[in-house]
Protein backbone atom coordinates (compact mmCIF):
# COMPACT_ATOMS: atom_id res chain seq x y z
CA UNK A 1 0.00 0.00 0.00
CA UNK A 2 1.86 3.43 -1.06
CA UNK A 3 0.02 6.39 0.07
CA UNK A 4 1.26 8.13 -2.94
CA UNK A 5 -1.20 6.44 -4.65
CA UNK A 6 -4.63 8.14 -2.48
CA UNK A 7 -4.82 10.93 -3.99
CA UNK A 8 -5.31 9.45 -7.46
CA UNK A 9 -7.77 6.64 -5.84
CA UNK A 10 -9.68 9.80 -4.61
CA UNK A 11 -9.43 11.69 -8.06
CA UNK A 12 -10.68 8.25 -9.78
CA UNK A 13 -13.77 8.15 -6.95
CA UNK A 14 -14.54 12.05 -8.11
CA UNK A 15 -14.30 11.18 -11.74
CA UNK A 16 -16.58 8.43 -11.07
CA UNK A 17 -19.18 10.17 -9.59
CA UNK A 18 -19.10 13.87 -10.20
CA UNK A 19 -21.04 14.53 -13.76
CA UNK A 20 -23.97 12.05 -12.27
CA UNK A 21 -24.29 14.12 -8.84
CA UNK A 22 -24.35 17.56 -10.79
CA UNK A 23 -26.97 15.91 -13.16
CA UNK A 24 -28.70 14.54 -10.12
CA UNK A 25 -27.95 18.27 -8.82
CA UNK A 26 -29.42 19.66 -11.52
CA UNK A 27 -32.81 17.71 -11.74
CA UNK A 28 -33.22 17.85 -8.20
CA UNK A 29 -33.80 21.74 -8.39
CA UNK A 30 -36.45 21.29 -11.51
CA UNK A 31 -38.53 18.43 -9.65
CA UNK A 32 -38.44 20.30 -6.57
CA UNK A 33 -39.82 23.46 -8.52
CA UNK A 34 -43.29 21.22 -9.51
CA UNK A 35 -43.10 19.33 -6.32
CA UNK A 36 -42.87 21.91 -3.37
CA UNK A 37 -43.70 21.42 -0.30
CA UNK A 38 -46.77 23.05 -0.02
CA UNK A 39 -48.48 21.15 -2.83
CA UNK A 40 -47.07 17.98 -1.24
CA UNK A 41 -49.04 19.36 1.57
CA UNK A 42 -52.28 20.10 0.04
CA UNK A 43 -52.02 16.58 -1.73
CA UNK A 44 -51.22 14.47 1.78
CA UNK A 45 -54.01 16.83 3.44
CA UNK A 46 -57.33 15.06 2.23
CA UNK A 47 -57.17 12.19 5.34
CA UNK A 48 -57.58 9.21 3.08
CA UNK A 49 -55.57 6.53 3.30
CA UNK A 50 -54.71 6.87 -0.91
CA UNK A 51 -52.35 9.55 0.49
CA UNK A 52 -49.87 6.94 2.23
CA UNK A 53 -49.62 5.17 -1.44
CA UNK A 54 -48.96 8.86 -2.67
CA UNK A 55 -46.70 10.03 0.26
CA UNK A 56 -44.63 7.12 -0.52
CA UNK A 57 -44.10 7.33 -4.21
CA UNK A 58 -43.76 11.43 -4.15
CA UNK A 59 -40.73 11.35 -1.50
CA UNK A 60 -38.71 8.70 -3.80
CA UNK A 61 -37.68 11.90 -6.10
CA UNK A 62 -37.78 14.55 -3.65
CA UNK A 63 -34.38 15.36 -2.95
CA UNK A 64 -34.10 16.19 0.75
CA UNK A 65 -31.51 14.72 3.06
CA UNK A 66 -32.40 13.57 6.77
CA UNK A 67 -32.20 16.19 7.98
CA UNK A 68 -34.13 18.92 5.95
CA UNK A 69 -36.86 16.26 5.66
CA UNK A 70 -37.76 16.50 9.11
CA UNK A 71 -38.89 20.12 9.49
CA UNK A 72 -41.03 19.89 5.73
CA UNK A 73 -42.34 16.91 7.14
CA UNK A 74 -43.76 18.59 10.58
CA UNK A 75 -45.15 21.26 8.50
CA UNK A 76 -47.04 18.86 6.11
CA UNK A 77 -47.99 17.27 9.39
CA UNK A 78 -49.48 20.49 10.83
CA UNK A 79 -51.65 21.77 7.62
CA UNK A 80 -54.10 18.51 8.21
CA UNK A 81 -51.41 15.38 6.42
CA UNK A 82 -52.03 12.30 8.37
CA UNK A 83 -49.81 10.41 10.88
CA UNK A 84 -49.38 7.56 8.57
CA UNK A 85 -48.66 9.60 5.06
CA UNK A 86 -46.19 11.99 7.12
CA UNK A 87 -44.19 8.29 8.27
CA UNK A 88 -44.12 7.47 4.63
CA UNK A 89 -42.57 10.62 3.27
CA UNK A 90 -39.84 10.62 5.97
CA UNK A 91 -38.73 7.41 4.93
CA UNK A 92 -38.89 7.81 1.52
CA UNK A 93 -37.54 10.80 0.62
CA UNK A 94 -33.86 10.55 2.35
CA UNK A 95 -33.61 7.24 1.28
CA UNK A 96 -34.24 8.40 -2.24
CA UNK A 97 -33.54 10.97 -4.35
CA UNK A 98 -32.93 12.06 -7.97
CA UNK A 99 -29.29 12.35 -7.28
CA UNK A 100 -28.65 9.35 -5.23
CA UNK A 101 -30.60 7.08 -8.10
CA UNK A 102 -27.87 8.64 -10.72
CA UNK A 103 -25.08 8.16 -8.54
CA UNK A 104 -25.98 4.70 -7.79
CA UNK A 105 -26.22 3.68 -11.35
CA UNK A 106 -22.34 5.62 -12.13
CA UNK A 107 -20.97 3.77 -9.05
CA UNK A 108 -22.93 0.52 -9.00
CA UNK A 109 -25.19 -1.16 -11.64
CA UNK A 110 -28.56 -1.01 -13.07
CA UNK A 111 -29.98 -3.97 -10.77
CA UNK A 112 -28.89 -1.65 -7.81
CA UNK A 113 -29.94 1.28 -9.13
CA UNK A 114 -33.64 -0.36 -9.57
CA UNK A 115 -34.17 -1.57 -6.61
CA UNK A 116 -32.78 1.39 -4.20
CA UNK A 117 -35.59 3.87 -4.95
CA UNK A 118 -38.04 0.71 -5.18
CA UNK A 119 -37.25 -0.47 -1.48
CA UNK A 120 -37.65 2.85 -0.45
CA UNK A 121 -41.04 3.44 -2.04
CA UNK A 122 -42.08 -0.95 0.22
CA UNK A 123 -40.79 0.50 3.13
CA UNK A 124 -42.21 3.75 3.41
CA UNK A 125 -45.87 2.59 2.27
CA UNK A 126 -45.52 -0.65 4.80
CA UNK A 127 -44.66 2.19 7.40
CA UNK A 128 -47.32 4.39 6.80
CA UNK A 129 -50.20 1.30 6.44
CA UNK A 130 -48.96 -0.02 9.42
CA UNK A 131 -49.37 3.42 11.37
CA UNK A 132 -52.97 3.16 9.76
CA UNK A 133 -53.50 0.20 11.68
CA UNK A 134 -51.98 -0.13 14.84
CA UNK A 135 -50.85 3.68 15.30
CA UNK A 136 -54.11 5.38 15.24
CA UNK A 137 -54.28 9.53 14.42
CA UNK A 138 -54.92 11.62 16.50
CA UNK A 139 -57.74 13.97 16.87
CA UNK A 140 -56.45 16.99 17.48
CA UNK A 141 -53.10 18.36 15.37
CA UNK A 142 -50.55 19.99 17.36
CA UNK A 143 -50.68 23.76 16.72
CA UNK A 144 -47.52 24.98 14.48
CA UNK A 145 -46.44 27.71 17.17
CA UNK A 146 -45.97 24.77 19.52
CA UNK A 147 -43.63 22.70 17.98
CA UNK A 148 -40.15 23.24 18.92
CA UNK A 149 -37.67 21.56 15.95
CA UNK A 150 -34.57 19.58 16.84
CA UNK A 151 -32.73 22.64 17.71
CA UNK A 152 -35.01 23.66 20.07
CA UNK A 153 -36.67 26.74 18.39
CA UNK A 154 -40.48 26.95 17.20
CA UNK A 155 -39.71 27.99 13.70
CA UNK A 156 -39.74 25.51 10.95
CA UNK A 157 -38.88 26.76 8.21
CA UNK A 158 -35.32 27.62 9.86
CA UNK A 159 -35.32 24.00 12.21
CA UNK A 160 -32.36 23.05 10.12
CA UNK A 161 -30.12 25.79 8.30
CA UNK A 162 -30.61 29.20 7.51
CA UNK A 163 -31.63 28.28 3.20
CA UNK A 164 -35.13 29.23 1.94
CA UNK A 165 -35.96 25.29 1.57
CA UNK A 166 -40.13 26.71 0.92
CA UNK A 167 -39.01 30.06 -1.08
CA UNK A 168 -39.12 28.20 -4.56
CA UNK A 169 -41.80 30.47 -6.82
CA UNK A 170 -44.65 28.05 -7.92
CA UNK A 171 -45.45 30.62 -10.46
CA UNK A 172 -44.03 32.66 -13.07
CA UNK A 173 -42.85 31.61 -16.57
CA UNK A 174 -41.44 28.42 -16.90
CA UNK A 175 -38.10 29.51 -17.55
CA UNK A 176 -38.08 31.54 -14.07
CA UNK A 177 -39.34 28.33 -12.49
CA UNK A 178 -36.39 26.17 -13.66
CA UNK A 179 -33.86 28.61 -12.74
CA UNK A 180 -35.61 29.13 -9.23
CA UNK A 181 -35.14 25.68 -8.90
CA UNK A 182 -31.52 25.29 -10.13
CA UNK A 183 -30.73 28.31 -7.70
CA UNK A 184 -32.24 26.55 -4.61
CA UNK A 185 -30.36 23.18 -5.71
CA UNK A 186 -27.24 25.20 -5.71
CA UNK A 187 -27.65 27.50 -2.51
CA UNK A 188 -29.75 25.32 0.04
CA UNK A 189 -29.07 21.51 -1.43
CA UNK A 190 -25.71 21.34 -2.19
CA UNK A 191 -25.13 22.91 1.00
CA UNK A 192 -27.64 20.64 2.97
CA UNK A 193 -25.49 17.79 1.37
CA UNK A 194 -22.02 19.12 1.41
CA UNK A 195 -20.27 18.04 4.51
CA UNK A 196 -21.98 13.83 4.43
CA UNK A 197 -21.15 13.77 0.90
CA UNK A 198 -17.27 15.12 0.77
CA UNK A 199 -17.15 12.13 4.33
CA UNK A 200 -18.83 9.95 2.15
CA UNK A 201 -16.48 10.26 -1.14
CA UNK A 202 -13.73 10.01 1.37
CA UNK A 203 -14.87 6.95 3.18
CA UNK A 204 -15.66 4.89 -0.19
CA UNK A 205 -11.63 6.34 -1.03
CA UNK A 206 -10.00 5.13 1.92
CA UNK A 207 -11.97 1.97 2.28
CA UNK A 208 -11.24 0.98 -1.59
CA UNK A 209 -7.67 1.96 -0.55
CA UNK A 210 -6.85 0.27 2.64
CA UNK A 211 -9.09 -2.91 3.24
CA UNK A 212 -7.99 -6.26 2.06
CA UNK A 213 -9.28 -7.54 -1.29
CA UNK A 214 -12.48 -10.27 0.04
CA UNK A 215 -12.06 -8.70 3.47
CA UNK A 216 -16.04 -9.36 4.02
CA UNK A 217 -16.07 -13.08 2.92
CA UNK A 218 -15.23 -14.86 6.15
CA UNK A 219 -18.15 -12.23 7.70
CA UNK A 220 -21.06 -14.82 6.29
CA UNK A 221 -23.89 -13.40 4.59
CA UNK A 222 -26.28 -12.86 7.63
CA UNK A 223 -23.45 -11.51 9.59
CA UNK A 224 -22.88 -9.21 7.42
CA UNK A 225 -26.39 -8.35 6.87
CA UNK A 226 -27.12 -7.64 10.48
CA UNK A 227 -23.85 -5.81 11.00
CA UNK A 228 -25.02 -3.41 8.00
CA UNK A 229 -28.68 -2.92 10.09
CA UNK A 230 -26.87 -2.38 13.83
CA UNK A 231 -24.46 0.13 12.03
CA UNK A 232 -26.76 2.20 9.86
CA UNK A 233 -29.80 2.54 12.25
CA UNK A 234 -27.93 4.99 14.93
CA UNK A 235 -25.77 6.88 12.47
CA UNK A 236 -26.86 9.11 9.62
CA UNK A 237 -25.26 9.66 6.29
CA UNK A 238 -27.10 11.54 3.35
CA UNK A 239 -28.52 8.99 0.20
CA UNK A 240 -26.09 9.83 -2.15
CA UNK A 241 -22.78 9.79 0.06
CA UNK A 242 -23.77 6.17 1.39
CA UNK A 243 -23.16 4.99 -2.10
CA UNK A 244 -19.74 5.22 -2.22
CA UNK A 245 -19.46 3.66 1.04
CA UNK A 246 -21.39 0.54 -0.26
CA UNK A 247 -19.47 0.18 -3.21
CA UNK A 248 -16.50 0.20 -1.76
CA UNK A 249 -17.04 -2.43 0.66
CA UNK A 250 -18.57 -4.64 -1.70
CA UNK A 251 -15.50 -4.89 -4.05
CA UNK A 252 -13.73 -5.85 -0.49
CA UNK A 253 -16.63 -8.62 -0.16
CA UNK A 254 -19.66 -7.39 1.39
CA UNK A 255 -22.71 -8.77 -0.31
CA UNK A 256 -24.78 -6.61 -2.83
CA UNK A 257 -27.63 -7.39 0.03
CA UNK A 258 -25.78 -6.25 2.79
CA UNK A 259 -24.93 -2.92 0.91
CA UNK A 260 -28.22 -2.29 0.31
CA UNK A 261 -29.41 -2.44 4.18
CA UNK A 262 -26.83 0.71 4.48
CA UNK A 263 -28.18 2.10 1.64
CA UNK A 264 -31.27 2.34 3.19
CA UNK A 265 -30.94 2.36 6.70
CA UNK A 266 -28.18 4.84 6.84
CA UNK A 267 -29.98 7.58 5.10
CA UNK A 268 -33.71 7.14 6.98
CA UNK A 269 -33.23 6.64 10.36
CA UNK A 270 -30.63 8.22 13.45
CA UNK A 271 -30.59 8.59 17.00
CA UNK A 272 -30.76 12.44 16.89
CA UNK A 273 -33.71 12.46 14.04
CA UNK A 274 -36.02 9.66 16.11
CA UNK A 275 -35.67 11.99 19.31
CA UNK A 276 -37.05 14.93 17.28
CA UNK A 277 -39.77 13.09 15.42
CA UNK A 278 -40.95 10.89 18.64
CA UNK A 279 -43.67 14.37 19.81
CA UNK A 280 -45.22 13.80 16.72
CA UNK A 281 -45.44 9.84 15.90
CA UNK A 282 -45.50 8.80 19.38
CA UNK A 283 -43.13 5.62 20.70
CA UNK A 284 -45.62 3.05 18.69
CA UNK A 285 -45.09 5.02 15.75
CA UNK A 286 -41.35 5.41 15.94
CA UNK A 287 -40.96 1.77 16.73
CA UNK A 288 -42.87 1.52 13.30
CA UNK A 289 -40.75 2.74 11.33
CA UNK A 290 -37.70 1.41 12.35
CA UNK A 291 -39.31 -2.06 12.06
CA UNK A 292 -40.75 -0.90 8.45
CA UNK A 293 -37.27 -0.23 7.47
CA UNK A 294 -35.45 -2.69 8.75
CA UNK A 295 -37.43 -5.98 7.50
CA UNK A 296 -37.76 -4.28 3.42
CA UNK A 297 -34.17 -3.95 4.23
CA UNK A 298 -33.59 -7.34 5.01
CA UNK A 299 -36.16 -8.64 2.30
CA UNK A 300 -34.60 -6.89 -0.22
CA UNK A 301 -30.82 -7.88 0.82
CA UNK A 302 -32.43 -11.65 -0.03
CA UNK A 303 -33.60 -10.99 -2.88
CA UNK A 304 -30.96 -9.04 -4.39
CA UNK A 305 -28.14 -11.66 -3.41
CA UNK A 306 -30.51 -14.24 -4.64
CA UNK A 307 -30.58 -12.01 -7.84
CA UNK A 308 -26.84 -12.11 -8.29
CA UNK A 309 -26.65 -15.42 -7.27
CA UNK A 310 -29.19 -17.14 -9.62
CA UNK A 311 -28.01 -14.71 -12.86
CA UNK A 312 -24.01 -15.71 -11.97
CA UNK A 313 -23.56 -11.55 -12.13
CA UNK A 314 -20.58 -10.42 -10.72
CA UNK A 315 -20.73 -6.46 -9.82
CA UNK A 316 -17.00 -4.92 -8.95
CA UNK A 317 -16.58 -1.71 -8.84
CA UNK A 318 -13.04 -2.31 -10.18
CA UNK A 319 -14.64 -2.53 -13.46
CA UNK A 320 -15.85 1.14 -12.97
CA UNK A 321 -12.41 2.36 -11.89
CA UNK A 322 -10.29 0.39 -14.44
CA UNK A 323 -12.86 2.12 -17.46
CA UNK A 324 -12.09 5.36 -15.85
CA UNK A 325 -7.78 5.39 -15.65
CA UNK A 326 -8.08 7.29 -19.19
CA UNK A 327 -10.50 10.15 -17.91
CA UNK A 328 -11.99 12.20 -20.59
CA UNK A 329 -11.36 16.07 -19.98
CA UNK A 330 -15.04 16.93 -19.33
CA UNK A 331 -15.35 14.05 -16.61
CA UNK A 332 -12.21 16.22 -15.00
CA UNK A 333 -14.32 19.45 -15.66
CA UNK A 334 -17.13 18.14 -13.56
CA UNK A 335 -14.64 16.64 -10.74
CA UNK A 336 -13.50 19.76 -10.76
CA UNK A 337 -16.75 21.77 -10.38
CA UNK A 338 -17.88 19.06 -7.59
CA UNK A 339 -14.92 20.15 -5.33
CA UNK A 340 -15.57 23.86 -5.76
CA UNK A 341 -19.51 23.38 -4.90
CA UNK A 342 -18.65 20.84 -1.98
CA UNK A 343 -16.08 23.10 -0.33
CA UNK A 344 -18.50 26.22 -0.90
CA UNK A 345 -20.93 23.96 0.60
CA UNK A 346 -18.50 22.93 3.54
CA UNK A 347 -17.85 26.53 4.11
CA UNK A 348 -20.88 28.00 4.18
CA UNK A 349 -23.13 25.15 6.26
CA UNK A 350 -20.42 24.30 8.56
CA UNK A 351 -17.32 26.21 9.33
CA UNK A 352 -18.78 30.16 8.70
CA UNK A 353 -22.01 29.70 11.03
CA UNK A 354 -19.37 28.45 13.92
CA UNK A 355 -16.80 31.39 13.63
CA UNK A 356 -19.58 33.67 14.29
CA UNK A 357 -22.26 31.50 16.55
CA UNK A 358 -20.08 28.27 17.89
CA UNK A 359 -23.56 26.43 18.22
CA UNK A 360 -23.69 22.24 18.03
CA UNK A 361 -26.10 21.38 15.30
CA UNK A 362 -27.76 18.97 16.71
CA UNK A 363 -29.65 17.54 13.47
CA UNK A 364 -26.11 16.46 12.44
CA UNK A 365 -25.32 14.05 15.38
């Protein structure tokens, strides 16, 4: 191992990923133009149980990490959405996303890349019928001036950062619309994202770097499985920088199943988050979704090893790496362009805010 050789393991990582996260980037801001919020609101509002079934297929594009999710999801809560179709957009939408689906196919494969935002979609519907049944609403809503956010102050729309994450326009031309939207994916998600995904490129760099070649086989493949669910339930790491995490420890021997548990674990479920949501589902309903995401998790880590298995597929991410030593110049451009926007993002989110307010953010615990 010659640690001369990082920084162009890194480089090859950035290559790798960079021109699908700024397309992923870039689509975000247009779907979040036409899906806002507010009309996610107004759409999860109508007390039917049809809106867990559309809670749960709306968050899969929704680009919003853990964290911003939470205070969007309180609000939806408090303008009349249900207990059970608020459960089903907080799973789904971290563990999906327009960006993370694109980065998943240019670091993994299509298999992967199908079932990620399709195992988010089971487990946040089997969360929110589940709440249906056994986690009954409420008949009474919690007034919005009551709720304190998980920083301890009543107002939502700032529970998180400082970004407009409801200022999008919903009207205006189109074109204003689109560039609305590719401002607020520039200024409030890049920056929501930043810090999680420059650890996670990182991680997947240093892992592919310094662990063993088939470091995972002697784990077994329910070992391994379960070690992936203990690990990504308490932590939190954004959608997209979980993927090159998985990769990584796949081409050291971790099962395509077992990757997939932190894909979807990681991103939809923390220690800090749970705390903050527990006022408004209640234990039962926290217990819930834990469970909901945990067994999809598992189901799908069977089936998608059984997948592999069964079709003799072989997915390496050494493949990936070994197509990208001759690195076109605009693959460069857009490695480039990810460092600038990551270290802006870095900058502004997390070191500025502390050299003039040193305050703990506790949504990223």
């Amino acid at each position: 191992m010659n640690l001369n050789d990082f920084p162009s393991t890194f480089w090859l990582f950035l290559t790798l990923s960079a021109p699908a996260l700024l397309v992923g980037f870039f689509i975000a801001g247009i779907v979040r133009t036409f899906l806002s919020p507010d009309k996610v609101a107004k759409w999860l509002g109508r007390g039917k149980a049809s809106d867990v079934l559309l809670a749960s297929a709306v968050g899969v594009p929704i680009p919003l990490c853990s964290c911003s999710v939470i205070p969007t999801a309180i609000a939806i809560k408090q303008k009349g959405a249900s207990r059970a179709a608020v459960s089903a957009f907080l799973i789904s939408t971290p563990e999906s996303g327009i960006d993370s689906v694109l980065v998943t196919k240019a670091m993994m494969d299509w298999p992967m890349t199908i079932i990620r935002p399709v195992a988010a979609f089971a487990s946040a519907f089997l969360a929110g019928f589940l709440q249906l049944i056994l986690n009954p609403e409420e008949k009474k809503f919690t007034p919005a001036s009551a709720v304190n956010n998980c920083c301890g102050t009543s107002s939502l729309k700032n529970s998180t950062h400082n970004h407009s994450h409801d200022e999008v326009p919903t009207q205006g031309s189109f074109f204003a619309k689109i560039s609305a939207g590719l401002k607020w994916s520039v200024n409030d998600l890049i920056d929501d994202l930043a810090l999680w995904m420059t650890i996670g490129l990182v991680a997947g760099a240093i892992l592919q770097f310094i662990i063993p070649e088939d470091f995972f086989l002697g784990f077994g493949v329910w070992p391994s499985r379960f070690l992936s669910l203990v690990v990504g339930i308490p932590i939190y790491i954004c959608a997209s920088a979980t993927t090159p995490i998985a990769a990584s420890l796949v081409m050291k021997g971790l099962s395509p199943g077992a990757a997939l548990i932190l894909l979807l674990v990681g991103p939809a479920t923390n220690i800090a988050n749970l705390a903050v949501l527990r006022p408004h589902l209640g234990n039962k309903g926290i217990l819930i979704n834990v469970f909901s995401i945990s067994a999809v998790a598992l189901l799908g880590a069977i089936g998608i090893d059984y997948f592999y298995a069964n079709n003799e597929l072989v997915w390496n991410i050494n493949q990936h790496l070994h197509e990208h030593h001759s690195v076109l110049w605009w693959e460069h451009f857009c490695a480039g362009v990810l460092v600038i926007l990551l270290a802006r993002g870095v900058w502004r989110e997390e070191i500025k805010p502390r050299l003039k307010l040193p305050k703990k953010d506790c949504c990223h615990t």
